[in-house]
PDB file of N, CA and C in Angstrom:
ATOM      1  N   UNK A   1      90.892   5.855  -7.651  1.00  0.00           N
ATOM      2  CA  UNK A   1      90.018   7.000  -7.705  1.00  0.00           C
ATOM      3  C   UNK A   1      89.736   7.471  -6.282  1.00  0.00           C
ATOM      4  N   UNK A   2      89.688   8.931  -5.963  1.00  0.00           N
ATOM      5  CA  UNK A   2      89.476   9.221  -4.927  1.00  0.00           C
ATOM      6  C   UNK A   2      87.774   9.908  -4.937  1.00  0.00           C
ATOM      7  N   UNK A   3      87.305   9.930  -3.414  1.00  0.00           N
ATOM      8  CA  UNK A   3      85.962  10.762  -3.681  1.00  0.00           C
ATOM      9  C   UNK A   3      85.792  11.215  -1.884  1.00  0.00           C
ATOM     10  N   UNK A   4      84.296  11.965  -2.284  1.00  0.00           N
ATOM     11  CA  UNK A   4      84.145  12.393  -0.505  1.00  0.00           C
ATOM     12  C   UNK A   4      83.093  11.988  -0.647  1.00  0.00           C
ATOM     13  N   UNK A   5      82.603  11.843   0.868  1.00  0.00           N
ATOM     14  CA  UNK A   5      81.010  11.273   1.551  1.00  0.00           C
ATOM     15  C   UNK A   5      81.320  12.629   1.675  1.00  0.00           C
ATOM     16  N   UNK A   6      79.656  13.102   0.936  1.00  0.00           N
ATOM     17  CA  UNK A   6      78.891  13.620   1.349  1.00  0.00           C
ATOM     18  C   UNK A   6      77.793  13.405   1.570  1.00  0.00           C
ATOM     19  N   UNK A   7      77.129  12.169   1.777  1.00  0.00           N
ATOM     20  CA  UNK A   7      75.351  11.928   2.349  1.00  0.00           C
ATOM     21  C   UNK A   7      76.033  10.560   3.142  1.00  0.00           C
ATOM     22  N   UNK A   8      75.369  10.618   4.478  1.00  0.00           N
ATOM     23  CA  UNK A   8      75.350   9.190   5.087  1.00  0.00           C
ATOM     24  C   UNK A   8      74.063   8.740   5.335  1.00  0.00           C
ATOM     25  N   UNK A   9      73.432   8.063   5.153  1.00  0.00           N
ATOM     26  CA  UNK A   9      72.158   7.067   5.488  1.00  0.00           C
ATOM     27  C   UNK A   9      71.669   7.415   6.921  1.00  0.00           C
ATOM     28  N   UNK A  10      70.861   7.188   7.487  1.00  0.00           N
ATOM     29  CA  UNK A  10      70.171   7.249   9.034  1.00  0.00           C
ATOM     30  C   UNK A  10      71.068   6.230  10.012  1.00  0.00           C
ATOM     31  N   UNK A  11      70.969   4.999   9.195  1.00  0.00           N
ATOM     32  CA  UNK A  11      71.517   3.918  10.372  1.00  0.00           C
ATOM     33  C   UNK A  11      72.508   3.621   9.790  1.00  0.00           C
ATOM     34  N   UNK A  12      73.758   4.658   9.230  1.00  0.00           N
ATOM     35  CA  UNK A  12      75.063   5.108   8.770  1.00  0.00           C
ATOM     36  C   UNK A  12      75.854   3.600   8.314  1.00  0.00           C
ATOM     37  N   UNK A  13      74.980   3.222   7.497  1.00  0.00           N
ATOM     38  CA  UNK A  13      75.526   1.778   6.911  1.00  0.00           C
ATOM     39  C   UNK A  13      75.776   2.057   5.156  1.00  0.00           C
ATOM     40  N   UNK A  14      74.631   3.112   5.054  1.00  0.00           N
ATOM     41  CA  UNK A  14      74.962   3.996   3.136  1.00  0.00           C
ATOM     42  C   UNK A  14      75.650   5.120   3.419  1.00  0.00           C
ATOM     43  N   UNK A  15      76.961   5.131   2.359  1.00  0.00           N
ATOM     44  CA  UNK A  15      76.902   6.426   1.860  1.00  0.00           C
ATOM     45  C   UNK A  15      76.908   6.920   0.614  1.00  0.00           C
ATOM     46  N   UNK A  16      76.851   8.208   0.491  1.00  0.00           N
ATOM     47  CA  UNK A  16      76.991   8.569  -1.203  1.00  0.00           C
ATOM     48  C   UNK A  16      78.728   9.918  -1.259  1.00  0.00           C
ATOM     49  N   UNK A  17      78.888   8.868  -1.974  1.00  0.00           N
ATOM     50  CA  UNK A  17      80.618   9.595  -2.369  1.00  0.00           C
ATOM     51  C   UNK A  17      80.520  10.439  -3.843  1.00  0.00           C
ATOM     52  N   UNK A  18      80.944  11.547  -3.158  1.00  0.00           N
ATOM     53  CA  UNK A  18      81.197  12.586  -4.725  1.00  0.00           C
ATOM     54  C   UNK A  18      82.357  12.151  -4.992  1.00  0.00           C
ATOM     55  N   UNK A  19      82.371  11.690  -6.431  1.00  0.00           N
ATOM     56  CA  UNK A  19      83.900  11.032  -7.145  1.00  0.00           C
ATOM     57  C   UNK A  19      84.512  12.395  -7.756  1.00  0.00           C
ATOM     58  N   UNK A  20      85.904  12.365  -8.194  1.00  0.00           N
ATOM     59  CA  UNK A  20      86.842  12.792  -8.689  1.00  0.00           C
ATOM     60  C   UNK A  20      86.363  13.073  -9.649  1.00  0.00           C
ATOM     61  N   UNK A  21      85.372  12.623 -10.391  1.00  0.00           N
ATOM     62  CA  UNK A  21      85.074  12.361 -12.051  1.00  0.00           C
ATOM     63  C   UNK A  21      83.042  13.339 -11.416  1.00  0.00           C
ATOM     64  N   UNK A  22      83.045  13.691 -10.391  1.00  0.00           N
ATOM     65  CA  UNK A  22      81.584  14.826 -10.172  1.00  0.00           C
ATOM     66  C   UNK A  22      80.740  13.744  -9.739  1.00  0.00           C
ATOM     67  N   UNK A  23      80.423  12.787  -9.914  1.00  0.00           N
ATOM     68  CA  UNK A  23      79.370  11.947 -10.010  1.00  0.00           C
ATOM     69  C   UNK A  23      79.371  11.343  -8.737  1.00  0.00           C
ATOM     70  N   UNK A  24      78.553  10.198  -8.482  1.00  0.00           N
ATOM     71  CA  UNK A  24      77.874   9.387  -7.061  1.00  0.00           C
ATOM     72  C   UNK A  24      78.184   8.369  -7.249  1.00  0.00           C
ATOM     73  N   UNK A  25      78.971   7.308  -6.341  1.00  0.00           N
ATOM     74  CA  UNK A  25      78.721   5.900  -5.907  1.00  0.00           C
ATOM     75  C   UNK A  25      78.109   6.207  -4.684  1.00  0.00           C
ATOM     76  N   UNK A  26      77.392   4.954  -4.345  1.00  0.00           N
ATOM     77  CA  UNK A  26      76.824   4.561  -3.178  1.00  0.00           C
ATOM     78  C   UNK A  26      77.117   3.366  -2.590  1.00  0.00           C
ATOM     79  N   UNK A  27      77.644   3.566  -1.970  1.00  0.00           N
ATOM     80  CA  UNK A  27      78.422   2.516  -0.811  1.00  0.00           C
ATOM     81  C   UNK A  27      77.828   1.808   0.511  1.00  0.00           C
ATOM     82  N   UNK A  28      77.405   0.560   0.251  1.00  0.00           N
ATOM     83  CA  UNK A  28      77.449  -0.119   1.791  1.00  0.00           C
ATOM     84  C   UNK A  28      78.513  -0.362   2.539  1.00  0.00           C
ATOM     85  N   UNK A  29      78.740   0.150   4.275  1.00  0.00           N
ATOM     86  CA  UNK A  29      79.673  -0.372   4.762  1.00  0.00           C
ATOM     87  C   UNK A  29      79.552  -1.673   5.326  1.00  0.00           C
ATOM     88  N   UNK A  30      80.268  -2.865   5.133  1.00  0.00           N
ATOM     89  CA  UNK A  30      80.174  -3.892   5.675  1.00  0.00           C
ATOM     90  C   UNK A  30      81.355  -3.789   6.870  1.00  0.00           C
ATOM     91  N   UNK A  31      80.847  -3.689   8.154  1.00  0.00           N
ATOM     92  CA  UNK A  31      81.583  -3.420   9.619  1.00  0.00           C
ATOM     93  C   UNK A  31      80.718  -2.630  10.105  1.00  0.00           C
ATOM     94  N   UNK A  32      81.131  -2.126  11.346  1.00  0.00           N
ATOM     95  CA  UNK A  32      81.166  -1.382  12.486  1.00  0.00           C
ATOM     96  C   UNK A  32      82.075  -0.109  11.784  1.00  0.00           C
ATOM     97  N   UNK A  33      81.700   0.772  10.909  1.00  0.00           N
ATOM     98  CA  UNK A  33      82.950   1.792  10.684  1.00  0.00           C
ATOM     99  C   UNK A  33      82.067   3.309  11.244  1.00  0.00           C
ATOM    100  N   UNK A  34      82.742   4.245  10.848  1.00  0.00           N
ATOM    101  CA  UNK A  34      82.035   5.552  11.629  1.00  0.00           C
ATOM    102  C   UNK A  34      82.561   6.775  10.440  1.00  0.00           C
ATOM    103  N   UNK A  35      81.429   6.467   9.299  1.00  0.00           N
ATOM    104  CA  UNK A  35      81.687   7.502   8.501  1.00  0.00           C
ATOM    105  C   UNK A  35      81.253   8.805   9.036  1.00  0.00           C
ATOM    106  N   UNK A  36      82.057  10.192   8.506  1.00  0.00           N
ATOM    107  CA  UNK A  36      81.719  11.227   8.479  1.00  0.00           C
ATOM    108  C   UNK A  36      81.721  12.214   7.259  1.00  0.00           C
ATOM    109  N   UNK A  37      80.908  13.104   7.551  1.00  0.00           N
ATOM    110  CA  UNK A  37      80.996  14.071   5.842  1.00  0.00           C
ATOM    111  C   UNK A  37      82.084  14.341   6.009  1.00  0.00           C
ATOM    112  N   UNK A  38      82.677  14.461   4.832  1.00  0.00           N
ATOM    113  CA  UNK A  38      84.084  15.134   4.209  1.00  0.00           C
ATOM    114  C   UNK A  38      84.986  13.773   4.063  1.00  0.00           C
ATOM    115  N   UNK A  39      84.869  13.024   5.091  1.00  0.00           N
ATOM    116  CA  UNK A  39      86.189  11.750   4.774  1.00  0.00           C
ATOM    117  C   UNK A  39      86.217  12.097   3.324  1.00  0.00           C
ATOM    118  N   UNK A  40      87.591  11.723   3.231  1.00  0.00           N
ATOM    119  CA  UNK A  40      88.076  11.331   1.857  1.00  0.00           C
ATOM    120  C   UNK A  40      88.443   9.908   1.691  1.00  0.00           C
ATOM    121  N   UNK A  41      87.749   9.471   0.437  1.00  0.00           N
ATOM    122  CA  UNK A  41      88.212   7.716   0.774  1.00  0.00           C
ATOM    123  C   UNK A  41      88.931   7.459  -0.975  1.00  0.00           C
ATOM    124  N   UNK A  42      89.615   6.263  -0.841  1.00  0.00           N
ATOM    125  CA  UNK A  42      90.143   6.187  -2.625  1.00  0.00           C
ATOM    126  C   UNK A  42      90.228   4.461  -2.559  1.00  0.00           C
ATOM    127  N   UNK A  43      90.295   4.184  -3.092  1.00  0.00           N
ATOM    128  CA  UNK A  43      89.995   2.828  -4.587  1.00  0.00           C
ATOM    129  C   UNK A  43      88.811   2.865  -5.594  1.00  0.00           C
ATOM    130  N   UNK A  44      88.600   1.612  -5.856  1.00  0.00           N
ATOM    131  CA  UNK A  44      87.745   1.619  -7.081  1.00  0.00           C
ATOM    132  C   UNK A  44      86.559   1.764  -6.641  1.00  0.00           C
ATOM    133  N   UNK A  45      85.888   3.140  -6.843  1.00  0.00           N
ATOM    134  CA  UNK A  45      84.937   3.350  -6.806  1.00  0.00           C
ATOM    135  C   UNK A  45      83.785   3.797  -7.468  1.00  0.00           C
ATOM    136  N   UNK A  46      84.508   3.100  -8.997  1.00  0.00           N
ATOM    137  CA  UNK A  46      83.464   3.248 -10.102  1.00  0.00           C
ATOM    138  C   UNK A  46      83.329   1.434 -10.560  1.00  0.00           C
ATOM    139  N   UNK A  47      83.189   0.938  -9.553  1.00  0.00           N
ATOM    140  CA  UNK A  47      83.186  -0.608 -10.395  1.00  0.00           C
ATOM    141  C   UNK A  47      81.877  -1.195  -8.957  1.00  0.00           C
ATOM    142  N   UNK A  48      80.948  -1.552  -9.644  1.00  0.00           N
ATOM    143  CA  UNK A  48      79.687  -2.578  -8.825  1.00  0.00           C
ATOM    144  C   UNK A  48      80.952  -3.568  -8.111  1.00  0.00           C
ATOM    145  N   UNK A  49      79.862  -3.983  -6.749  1.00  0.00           N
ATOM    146  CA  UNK A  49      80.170  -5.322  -5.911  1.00  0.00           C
ATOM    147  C   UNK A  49      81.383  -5.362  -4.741  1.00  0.00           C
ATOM    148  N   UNK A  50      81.654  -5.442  -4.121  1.00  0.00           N
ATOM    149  CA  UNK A  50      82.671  -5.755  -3.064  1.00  0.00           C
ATOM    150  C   UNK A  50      83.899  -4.871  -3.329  1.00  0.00           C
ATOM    151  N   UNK A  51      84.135  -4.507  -2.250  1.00  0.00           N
ATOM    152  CA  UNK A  51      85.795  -3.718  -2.455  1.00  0.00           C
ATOM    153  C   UNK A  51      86.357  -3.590  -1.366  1.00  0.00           C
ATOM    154  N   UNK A  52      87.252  -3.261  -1.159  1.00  0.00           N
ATOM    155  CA  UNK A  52      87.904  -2.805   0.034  1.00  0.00           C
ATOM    156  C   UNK A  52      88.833  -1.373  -0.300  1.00  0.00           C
ATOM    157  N   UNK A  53      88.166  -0.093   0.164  1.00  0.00           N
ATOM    158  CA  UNK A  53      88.267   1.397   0.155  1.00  0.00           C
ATOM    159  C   UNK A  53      89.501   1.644   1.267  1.00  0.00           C
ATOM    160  N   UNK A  54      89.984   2.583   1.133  1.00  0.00           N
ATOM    161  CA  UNK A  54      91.021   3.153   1.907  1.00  0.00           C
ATOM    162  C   UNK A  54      90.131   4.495   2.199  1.00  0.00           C
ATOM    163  N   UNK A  55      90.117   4.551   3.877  1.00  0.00           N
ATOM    164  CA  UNK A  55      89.561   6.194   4.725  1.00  0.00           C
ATOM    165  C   UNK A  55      90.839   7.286   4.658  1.00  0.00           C
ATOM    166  N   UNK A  56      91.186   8.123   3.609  1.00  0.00           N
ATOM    167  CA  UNK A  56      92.057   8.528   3.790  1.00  0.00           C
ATOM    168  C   UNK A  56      92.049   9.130   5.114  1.00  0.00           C
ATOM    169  N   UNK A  57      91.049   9.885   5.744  1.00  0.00           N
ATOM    170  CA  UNK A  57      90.889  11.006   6.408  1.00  0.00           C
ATOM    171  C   UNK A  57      91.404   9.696   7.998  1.00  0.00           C
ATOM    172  N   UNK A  58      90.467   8.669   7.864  1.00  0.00           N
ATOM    173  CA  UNK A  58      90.458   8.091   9.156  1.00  0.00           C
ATOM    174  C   UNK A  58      91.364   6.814   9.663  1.00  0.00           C
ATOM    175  N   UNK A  59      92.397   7.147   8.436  1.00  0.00           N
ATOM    176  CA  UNK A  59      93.950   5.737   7.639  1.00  0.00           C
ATOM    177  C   UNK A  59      93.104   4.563   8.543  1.00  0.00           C
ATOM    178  N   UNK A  60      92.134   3.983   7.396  1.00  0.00           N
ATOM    179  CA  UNK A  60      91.717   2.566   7.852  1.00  0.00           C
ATOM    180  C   UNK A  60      90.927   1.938   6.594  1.00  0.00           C
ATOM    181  N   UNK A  61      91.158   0.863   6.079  1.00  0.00           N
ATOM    182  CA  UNK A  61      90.827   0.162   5.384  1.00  0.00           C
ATOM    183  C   UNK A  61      89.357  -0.058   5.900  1.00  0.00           C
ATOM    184  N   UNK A  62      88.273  -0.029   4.901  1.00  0.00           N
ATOM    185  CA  UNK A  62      86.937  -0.517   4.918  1.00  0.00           C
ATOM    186  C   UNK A  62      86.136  -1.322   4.190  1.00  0.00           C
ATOM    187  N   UNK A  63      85.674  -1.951   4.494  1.00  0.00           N
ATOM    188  CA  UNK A  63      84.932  -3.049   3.336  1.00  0.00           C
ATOM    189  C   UNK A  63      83.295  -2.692   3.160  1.00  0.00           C
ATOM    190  N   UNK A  64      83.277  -2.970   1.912  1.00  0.00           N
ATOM    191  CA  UNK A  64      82.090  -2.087   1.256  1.00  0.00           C
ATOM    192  C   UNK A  64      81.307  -2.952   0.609  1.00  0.00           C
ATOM    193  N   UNK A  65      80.029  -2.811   0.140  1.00  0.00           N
ATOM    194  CA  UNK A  65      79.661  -3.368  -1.164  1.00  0.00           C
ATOM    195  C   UNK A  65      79.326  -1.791  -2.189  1.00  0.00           C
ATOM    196  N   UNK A  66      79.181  -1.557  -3.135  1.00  0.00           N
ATOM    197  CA  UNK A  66      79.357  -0.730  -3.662  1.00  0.00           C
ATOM    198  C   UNK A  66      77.742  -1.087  -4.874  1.00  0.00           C
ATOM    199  N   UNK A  67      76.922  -0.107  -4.302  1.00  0.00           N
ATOM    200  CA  UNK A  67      75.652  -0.367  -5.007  1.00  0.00           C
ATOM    201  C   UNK A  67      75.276   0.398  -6.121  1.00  0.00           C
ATOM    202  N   UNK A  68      76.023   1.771  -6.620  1.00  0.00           N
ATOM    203  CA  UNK A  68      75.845   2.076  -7.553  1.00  0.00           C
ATOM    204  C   UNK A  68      76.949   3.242  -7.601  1.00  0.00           C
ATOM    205  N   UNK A  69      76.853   3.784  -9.254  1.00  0.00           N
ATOM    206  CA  UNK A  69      77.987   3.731  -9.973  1.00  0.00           C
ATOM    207  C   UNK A  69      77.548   5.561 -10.888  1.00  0.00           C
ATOM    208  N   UNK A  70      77.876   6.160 -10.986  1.00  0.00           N
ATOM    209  CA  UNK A  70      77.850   7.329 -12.289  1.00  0.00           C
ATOM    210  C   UNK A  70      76.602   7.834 -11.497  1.00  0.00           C
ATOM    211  N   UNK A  71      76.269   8.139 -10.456  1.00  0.00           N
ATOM    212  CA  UNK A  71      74.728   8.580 -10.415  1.00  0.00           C
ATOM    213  C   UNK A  71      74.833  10.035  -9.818  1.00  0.00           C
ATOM    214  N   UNK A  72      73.520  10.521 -10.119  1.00  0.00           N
ATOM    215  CA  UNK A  72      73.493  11.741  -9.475  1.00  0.00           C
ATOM    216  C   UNK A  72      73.495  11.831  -8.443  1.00  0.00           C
ATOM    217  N   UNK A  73      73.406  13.507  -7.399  1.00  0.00           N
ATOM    218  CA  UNK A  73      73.871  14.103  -6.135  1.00  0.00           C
ATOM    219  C   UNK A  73      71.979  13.182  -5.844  1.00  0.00           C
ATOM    220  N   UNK A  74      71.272  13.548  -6.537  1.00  0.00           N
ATOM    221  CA  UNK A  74      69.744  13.094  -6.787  1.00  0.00           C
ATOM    222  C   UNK A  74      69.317  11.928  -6.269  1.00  0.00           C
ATOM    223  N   UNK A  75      70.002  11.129  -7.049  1.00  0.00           N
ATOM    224  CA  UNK A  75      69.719   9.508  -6.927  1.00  0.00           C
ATOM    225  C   UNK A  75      70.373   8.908  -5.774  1.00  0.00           C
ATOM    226  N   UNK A  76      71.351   9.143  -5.671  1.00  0.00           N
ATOM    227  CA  UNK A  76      72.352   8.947  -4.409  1.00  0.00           C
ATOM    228  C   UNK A  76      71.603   9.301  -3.175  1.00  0.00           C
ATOM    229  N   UNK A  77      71.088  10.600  -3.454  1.00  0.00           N
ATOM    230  CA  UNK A  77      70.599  10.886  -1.545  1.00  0.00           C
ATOM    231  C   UNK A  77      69.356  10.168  -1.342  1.00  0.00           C
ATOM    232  N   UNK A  78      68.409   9.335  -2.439  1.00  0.00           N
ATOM    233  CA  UNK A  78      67.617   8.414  -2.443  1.00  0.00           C
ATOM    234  C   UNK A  78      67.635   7.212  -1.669  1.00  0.00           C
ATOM    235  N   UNK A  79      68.805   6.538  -2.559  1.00  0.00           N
ATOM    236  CA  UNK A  79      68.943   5.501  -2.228  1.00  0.00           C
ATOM    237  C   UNK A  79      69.587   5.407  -0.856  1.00  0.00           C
ATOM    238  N   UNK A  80      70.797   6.565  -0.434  1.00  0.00           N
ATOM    239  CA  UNK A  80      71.060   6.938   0.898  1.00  0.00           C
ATOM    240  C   UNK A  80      70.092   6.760   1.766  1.00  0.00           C
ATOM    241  N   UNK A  81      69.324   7.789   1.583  1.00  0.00           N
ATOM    242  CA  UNK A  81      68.201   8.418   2.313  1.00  0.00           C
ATOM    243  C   UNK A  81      67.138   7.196   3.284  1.00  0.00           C
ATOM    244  N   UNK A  82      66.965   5.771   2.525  1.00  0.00           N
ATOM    245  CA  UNK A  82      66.611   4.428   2.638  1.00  0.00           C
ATOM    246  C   UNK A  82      66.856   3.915   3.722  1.00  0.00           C
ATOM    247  N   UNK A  83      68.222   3.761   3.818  1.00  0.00           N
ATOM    248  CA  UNK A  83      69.206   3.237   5.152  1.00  0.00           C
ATOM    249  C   UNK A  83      70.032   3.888   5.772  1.00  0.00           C
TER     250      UNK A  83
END
């Protein structure tokens, strides 16, 4: 599945990805990575817990935890909004 960041967190460790399918995951990055709006990123990004995402935009593998799943533009810039 592919999606875009569009919300990054303050201390750019959340983001919230518009999926392919309209909806929100929210993503922790686990690293040092340097998201920006628009990246395009793809793997599983409708499944809770650990993953490892592909940056299309920035060709680099990232490791994530993946905190939520089907949510709104709403809920997403919430929980974003946090961290």
């Amino acid at each position: 599945m592919r999606g875009t960041i569009e919300l990054i967190g303050p201390k750019r460790v959340m983001v919230g990805v518009r999926t392919e399918n309209d909806d929100y995951s929210v993503l922790e990055l686990i690293g040092g990575y340097d998201p920006e709006i628009g990246d395009v990123l793809a793997g599983n990004l409708d499944s809770l817990g650990g993953e490892t995402i592909l940056n299309m935009t920035q060709d680099e593998s990232w490791d994530v935890f993946i905190q939520d799943i089907y949510g709104s533009r709403n809920s997403a810039f919430k929980m974003v909004s946090k961290h």
